[in-house]
Protein backbone atom coordinates (compact mmCIF):
# COMPACT_ATOMS: atom_id res chain seq x y z
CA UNK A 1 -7.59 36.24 85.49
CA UNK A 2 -10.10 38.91 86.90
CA UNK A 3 -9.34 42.38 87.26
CA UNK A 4 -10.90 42.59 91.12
CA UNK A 5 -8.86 43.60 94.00
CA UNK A 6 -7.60 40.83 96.28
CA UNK A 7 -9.61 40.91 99.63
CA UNK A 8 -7.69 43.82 102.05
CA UNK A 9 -8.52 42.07 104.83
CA UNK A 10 -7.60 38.27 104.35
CA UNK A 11 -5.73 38.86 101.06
CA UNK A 12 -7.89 36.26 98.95
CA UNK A 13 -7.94 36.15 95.24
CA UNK A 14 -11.91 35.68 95.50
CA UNK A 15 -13.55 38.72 95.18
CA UNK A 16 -16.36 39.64 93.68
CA UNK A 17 -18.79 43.25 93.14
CA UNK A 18 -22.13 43.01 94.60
CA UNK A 19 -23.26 46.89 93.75
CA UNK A 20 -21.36 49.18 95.09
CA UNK A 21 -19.24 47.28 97.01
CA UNK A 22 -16.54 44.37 96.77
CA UNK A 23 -17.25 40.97 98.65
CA UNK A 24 -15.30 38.44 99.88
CA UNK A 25 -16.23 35.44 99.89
CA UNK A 26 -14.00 33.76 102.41
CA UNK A 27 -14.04 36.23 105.39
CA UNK A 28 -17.23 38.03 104.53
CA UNK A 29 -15.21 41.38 104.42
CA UNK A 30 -17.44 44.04 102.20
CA UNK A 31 -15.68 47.18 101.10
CA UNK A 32 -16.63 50.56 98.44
CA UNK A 33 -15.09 50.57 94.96
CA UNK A 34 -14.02 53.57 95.18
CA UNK A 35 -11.62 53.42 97.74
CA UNK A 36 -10.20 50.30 96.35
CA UNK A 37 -9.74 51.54 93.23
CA UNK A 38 -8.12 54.86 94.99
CA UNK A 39 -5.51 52.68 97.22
CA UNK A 40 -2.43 53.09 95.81
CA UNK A 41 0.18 51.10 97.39
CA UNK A 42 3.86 52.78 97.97
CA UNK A 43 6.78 51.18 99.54
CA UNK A 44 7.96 52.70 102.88
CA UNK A 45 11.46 52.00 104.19
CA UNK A 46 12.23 52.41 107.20
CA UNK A 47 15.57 51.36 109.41
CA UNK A 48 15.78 49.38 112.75
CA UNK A 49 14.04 52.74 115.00
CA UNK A 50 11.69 53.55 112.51
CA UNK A 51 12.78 56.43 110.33
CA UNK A 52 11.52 56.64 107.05
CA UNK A 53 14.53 55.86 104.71
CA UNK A 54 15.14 57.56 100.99
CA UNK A 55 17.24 57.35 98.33
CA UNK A 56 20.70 59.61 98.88
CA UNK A 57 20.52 59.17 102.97
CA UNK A 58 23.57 57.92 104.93
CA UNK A 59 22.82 55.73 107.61
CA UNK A 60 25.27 53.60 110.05
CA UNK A 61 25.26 49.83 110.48
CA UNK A 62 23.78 49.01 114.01
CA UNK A 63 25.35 45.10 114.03
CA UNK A 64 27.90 43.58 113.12
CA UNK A 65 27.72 41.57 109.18
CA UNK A 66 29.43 38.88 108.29
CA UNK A 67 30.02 38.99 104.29
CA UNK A 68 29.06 35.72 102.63
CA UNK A 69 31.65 34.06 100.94
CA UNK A 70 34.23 35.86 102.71
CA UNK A 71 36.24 36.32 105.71
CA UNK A 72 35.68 40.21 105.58
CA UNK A 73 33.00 41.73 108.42
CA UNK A 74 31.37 45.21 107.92
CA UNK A 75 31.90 46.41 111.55
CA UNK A 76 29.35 48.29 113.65
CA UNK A 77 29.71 52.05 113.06
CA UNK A 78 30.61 51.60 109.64
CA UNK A 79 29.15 55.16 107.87
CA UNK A 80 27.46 54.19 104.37
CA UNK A 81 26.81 57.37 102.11
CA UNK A 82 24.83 57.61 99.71
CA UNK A 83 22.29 54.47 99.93
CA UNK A 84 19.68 53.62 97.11
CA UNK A 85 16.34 52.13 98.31
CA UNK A 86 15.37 48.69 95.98
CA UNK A 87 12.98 45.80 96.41
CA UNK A 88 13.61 42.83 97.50
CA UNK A 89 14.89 40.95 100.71
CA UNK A 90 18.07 43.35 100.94
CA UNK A 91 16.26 46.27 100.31
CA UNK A 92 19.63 49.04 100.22
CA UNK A 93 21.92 49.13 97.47
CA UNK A 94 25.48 50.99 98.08
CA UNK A 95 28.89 51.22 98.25
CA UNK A 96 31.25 50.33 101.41
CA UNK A 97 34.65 52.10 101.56
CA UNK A 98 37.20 49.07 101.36
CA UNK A 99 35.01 46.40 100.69
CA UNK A 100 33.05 47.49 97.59
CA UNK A 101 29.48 47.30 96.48
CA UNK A 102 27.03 45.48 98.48
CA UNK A 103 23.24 44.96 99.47
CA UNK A 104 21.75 45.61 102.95
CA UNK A 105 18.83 44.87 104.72
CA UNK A 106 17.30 48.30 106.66
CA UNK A 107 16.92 46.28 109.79
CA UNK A 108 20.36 46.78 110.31
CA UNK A 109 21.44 50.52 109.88
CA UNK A 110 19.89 53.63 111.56
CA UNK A 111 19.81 56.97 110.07
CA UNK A 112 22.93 58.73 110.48
C-alpha cells in the first residue's frame, strides 16, 4: 500500500506526486507536500450547540434516552459529571447516578 495522502478534497486512495505537489487523479485536485505532510488531524467534540467538549466536563442530557435492553430512561436534565471523550459512534464514556456506567452520543447533552 502507498504511503501518499488520500485526496483532501474527494477522499480517493489515488494519489500520486507530480513535483512539488500531490495529484489526484479522479477530481483533478493538486495540493503542496508540505502542507499535507503538516495536517495533523485531531478529533473535536462538540455537544448539540456547539461547545467544544473535553475530558472531566459535566454536561446535561438535552432528550430524553431510552436504555436498550431495559425499561429504565435517562430523563432530560439528568447532570453527568465527570465525562471521558472516546471514539466511536457513542463518543462519551461515564457514569449515571442510579443507573450505572454507560455510553453517550454528544448530540444529546449540552455543556452544563
Amino acid at each position: 500500500m502507498s504511503a501518499l495522502p488520500k485526496c483532501p478534497q474527494c477522499n480517493s486512495e489515488y494519489t500520486y506526486e507530480d513535483g512539488l505537489n500531490y495529484v489526484c487523479p479522479e477530481c483533478a485536485h493538486e495540493w503542496p507536500q508540505q502542507v499535507a505532510e503538516a495536517v495533523e488531524e485531531t478529533r473535536v467534540w462538540k455537544d448539540a450547540n456547539g461547545n467544544v467538549l473535553q475530558d472531566g466536563d459535566s454536561v446535561t442530557v438535552i432528550k430524553d434516552l431510552k436504555i436498550k435492553g431495559s425499561s429504565s430512561v435517562v430523563k432530560v436534565g439528568t447532570k453527568v459529571k465527570n465525562i471521558r471523550l472516546i471514539e466511536g459512534d457513542h463518543d462519551i464514556d461515564c457514569k449515571i447516578d442510579g443507573i450505572g456506567a454507560m455510553q453517550l452520543k454528544s448530540e444529546f447533552v449540552k455543556k452544563a
